[in-house]
C-alpha atoms as a PDB file:
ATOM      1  CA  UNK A   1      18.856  -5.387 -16.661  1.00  0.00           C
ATOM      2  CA  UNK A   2      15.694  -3.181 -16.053  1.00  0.00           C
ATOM      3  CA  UNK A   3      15.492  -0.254 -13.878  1.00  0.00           C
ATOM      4  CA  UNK A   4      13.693  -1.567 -10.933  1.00  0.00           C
ATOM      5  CA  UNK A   5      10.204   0.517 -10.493  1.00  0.00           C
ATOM      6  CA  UNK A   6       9.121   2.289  -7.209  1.00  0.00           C
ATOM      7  CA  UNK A   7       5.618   2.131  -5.956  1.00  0.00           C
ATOM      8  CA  UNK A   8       3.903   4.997  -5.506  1.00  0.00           C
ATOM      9  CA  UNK A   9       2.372   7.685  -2.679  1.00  0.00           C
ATOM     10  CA  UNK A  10       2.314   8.130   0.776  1.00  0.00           C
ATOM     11  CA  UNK A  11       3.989   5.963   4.147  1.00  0.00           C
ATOM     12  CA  UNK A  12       6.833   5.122   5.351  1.00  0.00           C
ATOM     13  CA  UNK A  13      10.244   5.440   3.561  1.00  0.00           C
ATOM     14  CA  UNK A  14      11.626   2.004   3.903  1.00  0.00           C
ATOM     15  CA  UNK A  15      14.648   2.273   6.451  1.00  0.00           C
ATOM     16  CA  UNK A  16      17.899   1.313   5.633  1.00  0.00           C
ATOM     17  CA  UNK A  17      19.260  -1.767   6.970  1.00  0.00           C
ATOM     18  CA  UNK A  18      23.145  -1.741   6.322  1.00  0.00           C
ATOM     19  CA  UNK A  19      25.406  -0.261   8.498  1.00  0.00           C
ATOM     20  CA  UNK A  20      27.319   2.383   7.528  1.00  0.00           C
ATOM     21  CA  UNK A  21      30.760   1.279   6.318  1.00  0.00           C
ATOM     22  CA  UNK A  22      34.000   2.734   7.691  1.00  0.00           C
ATOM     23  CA  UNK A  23      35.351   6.153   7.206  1.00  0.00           C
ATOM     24  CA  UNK A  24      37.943   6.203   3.937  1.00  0.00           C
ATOM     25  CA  UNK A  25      41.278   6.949   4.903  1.00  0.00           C
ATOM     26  CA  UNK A  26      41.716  10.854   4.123  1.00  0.00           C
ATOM     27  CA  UNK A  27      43.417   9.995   0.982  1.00  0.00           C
ATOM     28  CA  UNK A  28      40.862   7.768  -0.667  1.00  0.00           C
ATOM     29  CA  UNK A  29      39.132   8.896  -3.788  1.00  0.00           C
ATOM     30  CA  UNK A  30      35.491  10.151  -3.164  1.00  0.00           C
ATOM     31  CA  UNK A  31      33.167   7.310  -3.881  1.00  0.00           C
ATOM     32  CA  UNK A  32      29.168   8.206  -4.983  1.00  0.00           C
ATOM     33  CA  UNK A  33      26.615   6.612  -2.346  1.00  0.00           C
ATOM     34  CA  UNK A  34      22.999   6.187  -3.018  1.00  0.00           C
ATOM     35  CA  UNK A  35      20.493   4.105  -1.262  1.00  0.00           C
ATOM     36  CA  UNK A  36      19.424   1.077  -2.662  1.00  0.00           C
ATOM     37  CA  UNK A  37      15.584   1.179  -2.460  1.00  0.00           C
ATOM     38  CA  UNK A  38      13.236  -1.682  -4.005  1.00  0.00           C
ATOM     39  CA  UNK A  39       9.651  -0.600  -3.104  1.00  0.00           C
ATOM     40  CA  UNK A  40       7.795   1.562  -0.802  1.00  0.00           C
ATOM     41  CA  UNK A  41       6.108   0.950   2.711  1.00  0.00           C
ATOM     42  CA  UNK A  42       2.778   2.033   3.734  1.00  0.00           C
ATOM     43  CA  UNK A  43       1.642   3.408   7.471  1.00  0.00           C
ATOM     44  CA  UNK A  44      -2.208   2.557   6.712  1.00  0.00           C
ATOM     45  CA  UNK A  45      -4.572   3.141   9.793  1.00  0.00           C
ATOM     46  CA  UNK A  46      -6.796   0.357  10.907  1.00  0.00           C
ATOM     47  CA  UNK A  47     -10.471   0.996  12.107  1.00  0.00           C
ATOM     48  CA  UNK A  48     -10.546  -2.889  12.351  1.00  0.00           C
ATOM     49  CA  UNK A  49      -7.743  -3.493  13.751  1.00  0.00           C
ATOM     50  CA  UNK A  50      -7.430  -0.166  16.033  1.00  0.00           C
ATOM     51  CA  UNK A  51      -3.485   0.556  15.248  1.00  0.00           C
ATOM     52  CA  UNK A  52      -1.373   1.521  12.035  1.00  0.00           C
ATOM     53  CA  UNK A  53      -0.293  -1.410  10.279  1.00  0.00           C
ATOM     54  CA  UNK A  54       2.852  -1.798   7.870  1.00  0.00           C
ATOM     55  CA  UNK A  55       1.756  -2.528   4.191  1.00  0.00           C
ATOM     56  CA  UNK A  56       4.508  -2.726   1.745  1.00  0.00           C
ATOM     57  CA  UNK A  57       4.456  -3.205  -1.820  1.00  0.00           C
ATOM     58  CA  UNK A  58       7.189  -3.962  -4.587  1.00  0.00           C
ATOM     59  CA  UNK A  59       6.200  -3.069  -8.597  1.00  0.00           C
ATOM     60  CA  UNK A  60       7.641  -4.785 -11.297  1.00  0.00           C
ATOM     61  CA  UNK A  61       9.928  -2.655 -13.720  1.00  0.00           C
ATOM     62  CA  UNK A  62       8.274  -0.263 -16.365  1.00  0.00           C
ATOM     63  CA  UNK A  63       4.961   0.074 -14.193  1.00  0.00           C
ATOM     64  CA  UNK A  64       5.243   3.403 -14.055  1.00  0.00           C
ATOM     65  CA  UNK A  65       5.719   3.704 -18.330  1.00  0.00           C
ATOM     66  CA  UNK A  66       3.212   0.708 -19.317  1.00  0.00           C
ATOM     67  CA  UNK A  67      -0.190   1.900 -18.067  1.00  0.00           C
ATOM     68  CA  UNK A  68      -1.363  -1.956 -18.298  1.00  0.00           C
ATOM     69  CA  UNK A  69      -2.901  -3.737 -15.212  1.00  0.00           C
ATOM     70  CA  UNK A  70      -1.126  -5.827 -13.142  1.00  0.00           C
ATOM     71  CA  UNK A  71      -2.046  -9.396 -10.991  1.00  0.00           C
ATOM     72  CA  UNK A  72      -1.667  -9.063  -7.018  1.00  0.00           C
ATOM     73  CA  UNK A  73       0.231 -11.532  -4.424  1.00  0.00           C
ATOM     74  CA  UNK A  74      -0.545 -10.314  -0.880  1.00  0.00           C
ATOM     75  CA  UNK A  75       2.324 -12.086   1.118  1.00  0.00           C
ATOM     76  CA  UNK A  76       1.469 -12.797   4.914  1.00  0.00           C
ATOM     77  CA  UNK A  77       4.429 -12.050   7.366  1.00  0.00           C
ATOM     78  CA  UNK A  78       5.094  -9.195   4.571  1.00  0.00           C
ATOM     79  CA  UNK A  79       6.911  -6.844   6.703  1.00  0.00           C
ATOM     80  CA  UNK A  80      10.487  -5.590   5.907  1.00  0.00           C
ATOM     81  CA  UNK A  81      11.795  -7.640   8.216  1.00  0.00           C
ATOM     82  CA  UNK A  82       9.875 -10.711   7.394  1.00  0.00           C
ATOM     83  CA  UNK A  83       8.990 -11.808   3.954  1.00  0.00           C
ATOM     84  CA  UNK A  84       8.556  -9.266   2.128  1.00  0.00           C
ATOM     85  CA  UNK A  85      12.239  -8.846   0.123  1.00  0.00           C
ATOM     86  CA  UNK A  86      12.323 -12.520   0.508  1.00  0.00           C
ATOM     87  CA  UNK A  87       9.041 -12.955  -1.803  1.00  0.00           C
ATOM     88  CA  UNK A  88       9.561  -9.414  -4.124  1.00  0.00           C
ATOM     89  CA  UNK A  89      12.832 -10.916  -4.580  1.00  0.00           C
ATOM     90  CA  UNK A  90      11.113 -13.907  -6.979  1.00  0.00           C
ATOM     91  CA  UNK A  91       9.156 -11.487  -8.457  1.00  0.00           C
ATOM     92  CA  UNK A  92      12.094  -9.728  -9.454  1.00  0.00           C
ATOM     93  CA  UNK A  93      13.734 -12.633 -10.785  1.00  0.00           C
ATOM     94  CA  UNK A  94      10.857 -14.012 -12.380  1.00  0.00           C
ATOM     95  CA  UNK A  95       9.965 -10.824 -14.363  1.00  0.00           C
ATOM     96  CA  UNK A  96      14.276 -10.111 -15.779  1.00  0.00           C
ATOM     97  CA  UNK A  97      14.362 -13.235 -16.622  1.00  0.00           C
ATOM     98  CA  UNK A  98      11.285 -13.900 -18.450  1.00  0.00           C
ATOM     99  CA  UNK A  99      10.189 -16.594 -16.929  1.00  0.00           C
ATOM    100  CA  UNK A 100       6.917 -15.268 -15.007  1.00  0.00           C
ATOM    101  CA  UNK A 101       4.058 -12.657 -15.866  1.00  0.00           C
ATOM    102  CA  UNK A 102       4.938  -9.281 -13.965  1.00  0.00           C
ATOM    103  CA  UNK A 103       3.184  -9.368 -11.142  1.00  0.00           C
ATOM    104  CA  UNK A 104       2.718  -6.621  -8.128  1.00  0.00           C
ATOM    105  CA  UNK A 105       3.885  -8.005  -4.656  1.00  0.00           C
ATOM    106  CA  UNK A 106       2.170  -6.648  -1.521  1.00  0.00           C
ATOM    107  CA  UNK A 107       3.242  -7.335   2.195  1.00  0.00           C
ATOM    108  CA  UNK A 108       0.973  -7.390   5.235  1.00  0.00           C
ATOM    109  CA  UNK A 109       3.100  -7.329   7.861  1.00  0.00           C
ATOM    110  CA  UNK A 110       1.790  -9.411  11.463  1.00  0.00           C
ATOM    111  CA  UNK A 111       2.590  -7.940  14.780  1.00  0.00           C
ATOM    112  CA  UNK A 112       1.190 -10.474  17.030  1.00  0.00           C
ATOM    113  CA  UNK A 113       1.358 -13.749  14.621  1.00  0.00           C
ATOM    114  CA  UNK A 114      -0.621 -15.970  17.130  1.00  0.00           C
ATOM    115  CA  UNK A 115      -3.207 -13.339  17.763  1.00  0.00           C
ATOM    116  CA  UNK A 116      -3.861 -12.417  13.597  1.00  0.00           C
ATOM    117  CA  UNK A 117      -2.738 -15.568  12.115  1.00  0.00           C
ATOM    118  CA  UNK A 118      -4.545 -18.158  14.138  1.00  0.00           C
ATOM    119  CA  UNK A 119      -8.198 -19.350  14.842  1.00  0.00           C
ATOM    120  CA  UNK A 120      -9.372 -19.668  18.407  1.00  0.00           C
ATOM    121  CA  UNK A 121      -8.149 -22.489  20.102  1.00  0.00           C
ATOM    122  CA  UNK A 122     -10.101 -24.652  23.001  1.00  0.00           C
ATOM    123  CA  UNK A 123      -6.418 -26.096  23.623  1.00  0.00           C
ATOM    124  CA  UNK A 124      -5.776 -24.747  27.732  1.00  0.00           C
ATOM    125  CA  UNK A 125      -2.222 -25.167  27.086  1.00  0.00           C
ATOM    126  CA  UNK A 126      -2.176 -23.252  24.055  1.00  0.00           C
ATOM    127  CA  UNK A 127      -4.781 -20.599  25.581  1.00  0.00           C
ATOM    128  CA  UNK A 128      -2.327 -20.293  28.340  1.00  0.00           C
ATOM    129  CA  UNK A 129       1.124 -19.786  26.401  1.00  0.00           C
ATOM    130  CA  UNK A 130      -0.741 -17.453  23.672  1.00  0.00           C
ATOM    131  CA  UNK A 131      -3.350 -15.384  26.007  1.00  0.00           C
ATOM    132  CA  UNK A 132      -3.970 -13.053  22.369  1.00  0.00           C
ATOM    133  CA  UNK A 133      -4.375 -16.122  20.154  1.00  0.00           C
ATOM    134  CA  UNK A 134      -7.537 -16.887  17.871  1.00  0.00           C
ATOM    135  CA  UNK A 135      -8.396 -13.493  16.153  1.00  0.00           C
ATOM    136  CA  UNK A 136      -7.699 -14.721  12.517  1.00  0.00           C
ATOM    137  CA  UNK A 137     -11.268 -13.459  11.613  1.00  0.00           C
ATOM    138  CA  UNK A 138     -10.289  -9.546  12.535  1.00  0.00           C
ATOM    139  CA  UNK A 139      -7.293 -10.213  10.744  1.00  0.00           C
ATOM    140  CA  UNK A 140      -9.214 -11.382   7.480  1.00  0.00           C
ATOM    141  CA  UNK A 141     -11.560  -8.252   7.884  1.00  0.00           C
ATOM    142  CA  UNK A 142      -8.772  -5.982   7.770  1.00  0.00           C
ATOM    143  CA  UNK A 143      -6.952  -7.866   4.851  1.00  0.00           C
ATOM    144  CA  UNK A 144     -10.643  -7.579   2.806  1.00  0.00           C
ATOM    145  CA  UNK A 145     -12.125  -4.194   4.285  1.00  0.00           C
ATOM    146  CA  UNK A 146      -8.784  -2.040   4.628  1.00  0.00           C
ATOM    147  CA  UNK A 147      -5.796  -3.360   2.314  1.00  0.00           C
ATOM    148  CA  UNK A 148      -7.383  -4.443  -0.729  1.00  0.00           C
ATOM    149  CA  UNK A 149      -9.205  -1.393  -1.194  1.00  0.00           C
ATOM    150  CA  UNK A 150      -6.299   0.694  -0.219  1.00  0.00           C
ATOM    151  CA  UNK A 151      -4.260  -1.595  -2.893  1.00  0.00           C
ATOM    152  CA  UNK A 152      -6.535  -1.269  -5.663  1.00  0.00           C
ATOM    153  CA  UNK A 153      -7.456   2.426  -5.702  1.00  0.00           C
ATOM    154  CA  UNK A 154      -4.004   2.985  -6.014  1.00  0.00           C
ATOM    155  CA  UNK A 155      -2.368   0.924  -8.049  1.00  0.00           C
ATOM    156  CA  UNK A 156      -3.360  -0.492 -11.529  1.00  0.00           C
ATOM    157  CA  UNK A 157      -4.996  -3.763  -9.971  1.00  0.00           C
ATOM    158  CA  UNK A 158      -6.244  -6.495 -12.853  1.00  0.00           C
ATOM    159  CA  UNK A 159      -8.303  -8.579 -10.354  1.00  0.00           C
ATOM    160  CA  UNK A 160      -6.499 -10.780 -10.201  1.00  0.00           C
ATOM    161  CA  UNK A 161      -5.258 -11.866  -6.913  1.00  0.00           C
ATOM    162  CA  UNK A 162      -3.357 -14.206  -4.532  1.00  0.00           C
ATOM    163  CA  UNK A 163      -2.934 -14.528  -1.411  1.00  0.00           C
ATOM    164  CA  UNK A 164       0.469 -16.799   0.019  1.00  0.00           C
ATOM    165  CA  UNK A 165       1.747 -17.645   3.821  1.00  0.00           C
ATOM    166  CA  UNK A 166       4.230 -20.277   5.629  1.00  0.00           C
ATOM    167  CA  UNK A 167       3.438 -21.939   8.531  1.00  0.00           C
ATOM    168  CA  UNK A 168       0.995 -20.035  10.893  1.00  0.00           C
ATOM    169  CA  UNK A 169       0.526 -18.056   7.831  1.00  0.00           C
ATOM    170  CA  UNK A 170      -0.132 -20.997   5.664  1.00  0.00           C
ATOM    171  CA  UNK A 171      -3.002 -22.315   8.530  1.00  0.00           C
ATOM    172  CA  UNK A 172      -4.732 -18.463   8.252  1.00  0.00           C
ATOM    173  CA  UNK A 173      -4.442 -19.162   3.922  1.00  0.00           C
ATOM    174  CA  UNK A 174      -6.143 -22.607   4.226  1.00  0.00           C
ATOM    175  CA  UNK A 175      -8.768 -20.986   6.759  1.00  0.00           C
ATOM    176  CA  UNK A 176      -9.430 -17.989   4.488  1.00  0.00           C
ATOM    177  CA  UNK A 177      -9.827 -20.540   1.113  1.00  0.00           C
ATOM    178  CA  UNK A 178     -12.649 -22.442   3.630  1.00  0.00           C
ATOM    179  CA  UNK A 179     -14.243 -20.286   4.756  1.00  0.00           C
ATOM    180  CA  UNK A 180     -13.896 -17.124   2.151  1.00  0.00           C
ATOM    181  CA  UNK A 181     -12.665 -18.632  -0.510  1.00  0.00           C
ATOM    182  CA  UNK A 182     -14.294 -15.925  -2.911  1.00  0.00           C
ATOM    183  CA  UNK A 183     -11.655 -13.208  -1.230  1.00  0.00           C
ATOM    184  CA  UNK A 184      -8.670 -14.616  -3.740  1.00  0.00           C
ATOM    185  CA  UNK A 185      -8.216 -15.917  -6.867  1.00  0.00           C
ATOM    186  CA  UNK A 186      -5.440 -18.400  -5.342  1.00  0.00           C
ATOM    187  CA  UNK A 187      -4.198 -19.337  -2.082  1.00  0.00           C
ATOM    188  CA  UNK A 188      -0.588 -20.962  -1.628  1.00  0.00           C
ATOM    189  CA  UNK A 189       0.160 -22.250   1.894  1.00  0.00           C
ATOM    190  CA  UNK A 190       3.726 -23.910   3.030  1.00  0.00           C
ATOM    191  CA  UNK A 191       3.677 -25.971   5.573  1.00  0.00           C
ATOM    192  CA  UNK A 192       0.763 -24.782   6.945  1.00  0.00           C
ATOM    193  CA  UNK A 193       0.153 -24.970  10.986  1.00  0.00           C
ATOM    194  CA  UNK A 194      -2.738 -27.310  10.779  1.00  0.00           C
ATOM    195  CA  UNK A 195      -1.786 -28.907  14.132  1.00  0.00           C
ATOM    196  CA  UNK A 196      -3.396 -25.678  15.720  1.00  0.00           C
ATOM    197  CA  UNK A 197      -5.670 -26.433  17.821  1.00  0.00           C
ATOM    198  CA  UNK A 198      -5.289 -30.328  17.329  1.00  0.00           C
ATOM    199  CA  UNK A 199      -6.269 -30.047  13.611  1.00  0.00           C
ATOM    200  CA  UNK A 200      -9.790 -29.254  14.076  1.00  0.00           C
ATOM    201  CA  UNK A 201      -9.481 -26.791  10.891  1.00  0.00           C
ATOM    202  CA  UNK A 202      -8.813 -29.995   8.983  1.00  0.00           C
ATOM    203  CA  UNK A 203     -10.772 -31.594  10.810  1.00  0.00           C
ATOM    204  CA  UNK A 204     -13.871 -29.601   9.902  1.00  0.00           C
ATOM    205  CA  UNK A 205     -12.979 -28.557   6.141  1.00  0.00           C
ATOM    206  CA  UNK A 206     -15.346 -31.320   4.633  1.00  0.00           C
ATOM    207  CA  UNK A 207     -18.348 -28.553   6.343  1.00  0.00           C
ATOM    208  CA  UNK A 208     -16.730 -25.745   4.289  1.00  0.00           C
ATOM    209  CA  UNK A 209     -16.156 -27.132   1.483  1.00  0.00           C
ATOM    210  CA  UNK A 210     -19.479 -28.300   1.065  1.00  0.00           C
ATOM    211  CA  UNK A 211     -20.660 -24.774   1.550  1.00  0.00           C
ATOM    212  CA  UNK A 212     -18.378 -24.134  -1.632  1.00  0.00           C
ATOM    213  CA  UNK A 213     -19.387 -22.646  -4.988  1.00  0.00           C
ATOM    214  CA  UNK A 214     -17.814 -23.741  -8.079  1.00  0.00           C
ATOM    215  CA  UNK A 215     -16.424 -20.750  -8.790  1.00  0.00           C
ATOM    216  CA  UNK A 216     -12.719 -21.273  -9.994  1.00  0.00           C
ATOM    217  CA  UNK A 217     -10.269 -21.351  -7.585  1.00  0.00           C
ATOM    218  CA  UNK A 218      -6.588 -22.707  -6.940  1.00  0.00           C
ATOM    219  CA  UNK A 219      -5.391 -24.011  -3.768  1.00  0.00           C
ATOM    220  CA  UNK A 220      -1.777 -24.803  -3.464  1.00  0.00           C
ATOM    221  CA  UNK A 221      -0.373 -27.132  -0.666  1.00  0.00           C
ATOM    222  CA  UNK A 222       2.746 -28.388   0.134  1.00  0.00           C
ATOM    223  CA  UNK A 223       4.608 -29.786   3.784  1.00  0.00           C
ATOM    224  CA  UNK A 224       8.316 -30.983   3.831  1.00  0.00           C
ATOM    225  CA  UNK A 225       9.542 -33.949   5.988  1.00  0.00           C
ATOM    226  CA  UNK A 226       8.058 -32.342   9.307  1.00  0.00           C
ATOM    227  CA  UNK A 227       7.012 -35.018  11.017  1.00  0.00           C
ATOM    228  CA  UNK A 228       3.311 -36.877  12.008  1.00  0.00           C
ATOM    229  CA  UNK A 229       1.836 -33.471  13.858  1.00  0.00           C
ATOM    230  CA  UNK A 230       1.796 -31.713  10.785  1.00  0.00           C
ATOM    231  CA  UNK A 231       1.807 -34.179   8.583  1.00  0.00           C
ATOM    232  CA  UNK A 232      -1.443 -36.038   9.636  1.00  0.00           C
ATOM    233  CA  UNK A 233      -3.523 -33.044   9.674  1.00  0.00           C
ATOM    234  CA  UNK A 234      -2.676 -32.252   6.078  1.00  0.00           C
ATOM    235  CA  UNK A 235      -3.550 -35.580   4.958  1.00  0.00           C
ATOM    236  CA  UNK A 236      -7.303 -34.666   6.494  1.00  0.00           C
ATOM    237  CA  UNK A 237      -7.180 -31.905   4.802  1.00  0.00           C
ATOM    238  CA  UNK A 238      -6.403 -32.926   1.003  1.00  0.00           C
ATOM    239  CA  UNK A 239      -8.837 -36.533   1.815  1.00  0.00           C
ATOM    240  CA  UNK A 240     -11.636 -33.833   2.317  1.00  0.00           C
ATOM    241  CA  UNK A 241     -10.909 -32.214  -0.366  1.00  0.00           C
ATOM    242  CA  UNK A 242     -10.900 -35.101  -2.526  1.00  0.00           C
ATOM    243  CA  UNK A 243     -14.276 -36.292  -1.487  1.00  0.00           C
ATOM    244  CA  UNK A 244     -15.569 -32.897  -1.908  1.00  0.00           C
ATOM    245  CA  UNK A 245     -14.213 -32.302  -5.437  1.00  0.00           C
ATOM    246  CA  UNK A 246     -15.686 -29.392  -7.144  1.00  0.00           C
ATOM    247  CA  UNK A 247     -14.323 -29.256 -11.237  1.00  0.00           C
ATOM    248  CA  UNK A 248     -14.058 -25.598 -10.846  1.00  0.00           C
ATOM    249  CA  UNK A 249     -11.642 -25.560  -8.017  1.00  0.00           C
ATOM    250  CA  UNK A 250      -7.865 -26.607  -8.875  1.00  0.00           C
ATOM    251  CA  UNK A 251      -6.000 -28.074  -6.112  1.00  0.00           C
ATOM    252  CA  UNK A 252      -2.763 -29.960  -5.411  1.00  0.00           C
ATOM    253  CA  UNK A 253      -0.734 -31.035  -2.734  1.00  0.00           C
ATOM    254  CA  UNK A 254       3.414 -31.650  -2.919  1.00  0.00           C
ATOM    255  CA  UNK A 255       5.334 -33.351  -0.393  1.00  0.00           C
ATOM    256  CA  UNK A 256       8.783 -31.814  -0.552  1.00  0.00           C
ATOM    257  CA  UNK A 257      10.879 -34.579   1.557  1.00  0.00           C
ATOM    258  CA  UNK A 258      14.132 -33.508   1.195  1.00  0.00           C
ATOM    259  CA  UNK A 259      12.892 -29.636   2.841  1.00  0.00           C
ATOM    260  CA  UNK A 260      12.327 -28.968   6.663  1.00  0.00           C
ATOM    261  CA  UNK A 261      10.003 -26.282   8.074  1.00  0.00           C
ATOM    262  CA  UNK A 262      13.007 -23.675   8.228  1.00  0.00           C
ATOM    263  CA  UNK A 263      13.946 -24.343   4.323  1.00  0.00           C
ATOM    264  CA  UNK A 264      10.971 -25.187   2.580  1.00  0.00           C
ATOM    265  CA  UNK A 265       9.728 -21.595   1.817  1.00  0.00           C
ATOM    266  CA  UNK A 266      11.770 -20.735  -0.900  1.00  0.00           C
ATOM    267  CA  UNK A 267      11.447 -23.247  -3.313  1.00  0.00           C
ATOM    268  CA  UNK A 268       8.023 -23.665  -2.867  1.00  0.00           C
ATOM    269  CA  UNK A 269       7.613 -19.683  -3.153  1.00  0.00           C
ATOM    270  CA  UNK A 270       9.614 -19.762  -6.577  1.00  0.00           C
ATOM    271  CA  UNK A 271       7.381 -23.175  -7.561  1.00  0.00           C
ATOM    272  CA  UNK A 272       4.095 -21.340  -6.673  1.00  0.00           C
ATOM    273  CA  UNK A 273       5.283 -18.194  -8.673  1.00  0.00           C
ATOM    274  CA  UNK A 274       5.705 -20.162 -11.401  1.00  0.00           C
ATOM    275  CA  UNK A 275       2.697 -22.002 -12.141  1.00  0.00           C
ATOM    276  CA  UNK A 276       0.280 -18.924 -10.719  1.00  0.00           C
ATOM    277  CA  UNK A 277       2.255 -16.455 -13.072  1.00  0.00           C
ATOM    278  CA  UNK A 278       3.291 -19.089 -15.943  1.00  0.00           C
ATOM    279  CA  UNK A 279       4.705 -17.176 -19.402  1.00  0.00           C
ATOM    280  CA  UNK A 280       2.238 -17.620 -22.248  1.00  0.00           C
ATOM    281  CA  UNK A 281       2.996 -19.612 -24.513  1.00  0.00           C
ATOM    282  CA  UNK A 282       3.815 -17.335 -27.782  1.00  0.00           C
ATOM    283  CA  UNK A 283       1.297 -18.693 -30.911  1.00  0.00           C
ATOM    284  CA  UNK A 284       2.040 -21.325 -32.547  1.00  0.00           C
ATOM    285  CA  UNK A 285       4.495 -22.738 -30.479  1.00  0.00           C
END
């Protein structure tokens, strides 16, 4: 198996998460301890958004040694104690085993999900239960003006880029692909929260994607069995985006029945990986 490569420079060390195990009786042979540690975490400080925010970022093995250019996936929810070892953890996989391009995983971790995930809401009920909601636009600023700068003067960037989410995460990755669809190459959302705000995003994605170049894109949807609120909204969604067909843009939508909202994301994470980061095919074959 390949060493596993640390990213580079300046942050946070990533804190340990285990709990120390028990003493050894007195006679017990010394045993060697090390800390496992699979990437490195970033303190970056945020003009746009007015705080330090957690950025962390995993680097497939033999970056350091290669001096080639790598393809970014910015993971919503990235923090260490969200996605982040959850989605590094297919990229891991993916890259000892052959079966997907090495590919650098970054994590933007949320703090207040309603506030930087979500658009604004008329909804009183929602307004009242989420009093921060509806800054998704700050959010995006910060993603565009602060991390992907940060991310590509330091690290050996290729351009090409990604951007994935799950449920309020997946709404903010449909919203971006509407309405700034040239800020990634691809956008996977699972189970995306179109329900916010009773599915006006949806609702109104025929006006964006109108507004669309044909400048190639991939969109990639997918909902389990999660009933008519989210499910209706979705099917909005991908009729709009069948009347508004543009050849450049590559889009598709899979139902996953047999997955709920709680167990959907990894398989669609490892699906997503696969088809964004295929293997070439050697020539000839």
């Amino acid at each position: 198996m390949r060493r596993l490569a640390l990213a580079i420079s300046l942050g946070l060390s990533m804190a340990g998460g285990a709990t120390a195990l028990a003493a050894p009786a007195e006679d017990a042979p010394a045993v060697a301890e090390t800390p496992i540690v699979i990437g490195r975490s970033y303190a970056l400080p945020s003009a746009v958004m007015g705080q330090t925010r957690e950025i962390n970022v995993w680097l497939p093995p033999g970056y350091a040694e290669s001096g080639q250019t790598y393809p970014v996936l910015y993971v919503l929810d990235g923090g260490q104690d969200q996605d982040f070892h959850h989605i590094s953890g297919i990229a891991q996989l993916g890259t000892i085993v052959g079966t997907t391009r090495d590919v650098i995983v970054v994590g933007v971790a949320s703090v207040d999900r309603r506030n930087e995930l979500a658009l604004p809401t008329e909804d009183a009920e929602l307004i009242a239960r989420y009093p921060t909601q509806g800054h998704s636009d700050r959010f995006r600023r910060f993603i565009g003006e602060e991390v992907q700068p940060f991310i590509e003067s330091r690290l050996r960037a290729s351009g090409e880029t990604a951007l994935m989410g799950e449920s309020l995460a997946g709404l903010f990755v449909v919203e971006t692909f509407l309405k700034e669809p040239q800020m990634f190459d691809a956008y996977v959302a699972v189970s995306p929260s179109l329900w916010w705000d009773g599915g006006r995003l949806a609702q109104q994605s025929g006006a964006h994607l109108r507004d669309h170049s044909n400048d190639p894109r991939t969109l990639i949807l997918t909902l389990g069995d999660e009933g008519e609120m989210m499910q209706a909204p979705m099917d909005v969604l991908t009729a709009n985006l069948r009347d508004h067909a543009l050849p450049g843009v590559k889009w598709d939508f899979t139902p996953r029945p047999a997955e709920s909202h709680a167990t959907i994301y990894h398989g669609a994470a490892l699906d997503a990986f696969r088809r964004l980061y295929a293997v070439p095919a050697a020539p000839g074959t």
